[in-house]
Protein backbone atom coordinates (compact mmCIF):
# COMPACT_ATOMS: atom_id res chain seq x y z
CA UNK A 1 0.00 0.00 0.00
CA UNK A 2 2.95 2.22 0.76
CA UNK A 3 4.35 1.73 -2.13
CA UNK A 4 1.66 2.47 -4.72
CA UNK A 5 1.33 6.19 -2.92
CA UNK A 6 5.00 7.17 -1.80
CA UNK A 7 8.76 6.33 -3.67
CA UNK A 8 10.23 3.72 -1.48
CA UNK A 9 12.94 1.52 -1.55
CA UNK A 10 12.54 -1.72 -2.47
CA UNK A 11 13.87 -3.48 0.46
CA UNK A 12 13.88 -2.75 4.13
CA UNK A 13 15.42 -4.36 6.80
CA UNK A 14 16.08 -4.03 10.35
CA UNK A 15 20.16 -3.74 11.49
CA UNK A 16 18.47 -7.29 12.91
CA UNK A 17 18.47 -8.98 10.31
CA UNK A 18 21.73 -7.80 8.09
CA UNK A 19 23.99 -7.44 10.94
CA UNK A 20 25.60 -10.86 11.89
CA UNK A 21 26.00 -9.76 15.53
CA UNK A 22 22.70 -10.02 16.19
CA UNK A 23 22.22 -13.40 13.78
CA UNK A 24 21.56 -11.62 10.57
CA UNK A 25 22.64 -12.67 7.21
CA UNK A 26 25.78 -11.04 6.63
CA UNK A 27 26.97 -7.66 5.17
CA UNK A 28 27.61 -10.03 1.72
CA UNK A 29 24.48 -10.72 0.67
CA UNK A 30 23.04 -7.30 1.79
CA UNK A 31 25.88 -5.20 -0.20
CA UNK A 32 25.42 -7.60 -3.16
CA UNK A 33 21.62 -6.69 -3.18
CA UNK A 34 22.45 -2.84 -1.94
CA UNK A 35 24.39 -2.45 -5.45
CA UNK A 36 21.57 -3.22 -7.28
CA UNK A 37 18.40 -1.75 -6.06
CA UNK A 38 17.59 0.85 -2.77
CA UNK A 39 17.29 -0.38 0.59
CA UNK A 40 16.67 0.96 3.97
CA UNK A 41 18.17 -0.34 6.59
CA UNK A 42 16.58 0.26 10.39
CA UNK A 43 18.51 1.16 13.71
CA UNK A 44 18.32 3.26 16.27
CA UNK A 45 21.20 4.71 17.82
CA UNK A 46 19.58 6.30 20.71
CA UNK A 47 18.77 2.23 21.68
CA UNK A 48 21.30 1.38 24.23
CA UNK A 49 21.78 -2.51 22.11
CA UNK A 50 21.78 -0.40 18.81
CA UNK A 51 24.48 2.55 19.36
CA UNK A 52 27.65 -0.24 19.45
CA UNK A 53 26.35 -1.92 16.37
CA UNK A 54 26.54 1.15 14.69
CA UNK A 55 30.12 1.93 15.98
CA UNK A 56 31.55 -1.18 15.35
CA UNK A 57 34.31 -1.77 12.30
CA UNK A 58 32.44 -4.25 10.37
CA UNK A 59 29.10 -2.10 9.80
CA UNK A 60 31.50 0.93 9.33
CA UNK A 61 33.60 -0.86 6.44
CA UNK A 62 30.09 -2.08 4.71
CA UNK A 63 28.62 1.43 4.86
CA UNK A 64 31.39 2.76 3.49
CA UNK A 65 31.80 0.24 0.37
CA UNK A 66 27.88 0.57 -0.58
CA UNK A 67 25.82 3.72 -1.96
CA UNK A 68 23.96 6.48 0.20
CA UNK A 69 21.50 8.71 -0.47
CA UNK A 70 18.45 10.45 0.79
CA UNK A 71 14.30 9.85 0.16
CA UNK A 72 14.55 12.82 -2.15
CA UNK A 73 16.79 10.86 -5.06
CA UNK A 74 14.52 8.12 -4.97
């Protein structure tokens, strides 16, 4: 329903499920998909089990190797 109103990306996720800290699949498969279509991917930093996540060297290295941007170039 979202979709057919508002651009969105095509995936989402929460850091849950990517992040294989918390038993996600892996920053592989996410960048692999990442490359090839827009995805958003849920955290919250101000969450006390989210804010190291974010910190840590593995998510820094895959957010740096995959594409950014904002709602507005969708």
């Amino acid at each position: 329903l979202l979709s057919s109103r508002f651009h969105t990306t095509q995936r989402f996720w929460a850091i849950d499920d990517v992040h294989p800290a918390r038993g996600g699949s892996g920053f592989d498969r996410a960048a692999s998909i990442v490359h090839r279509e827009p995805v958003e991917i849920m955290c919250h930093p101000s969450f006390a089990e989210d804010l190291p996540l974010l910190l840590d060297r593995p998510w820094l290295d895959f957010v740096r190797s995959t594409p950014s941007g904002s709602y507005e170039a969708l």
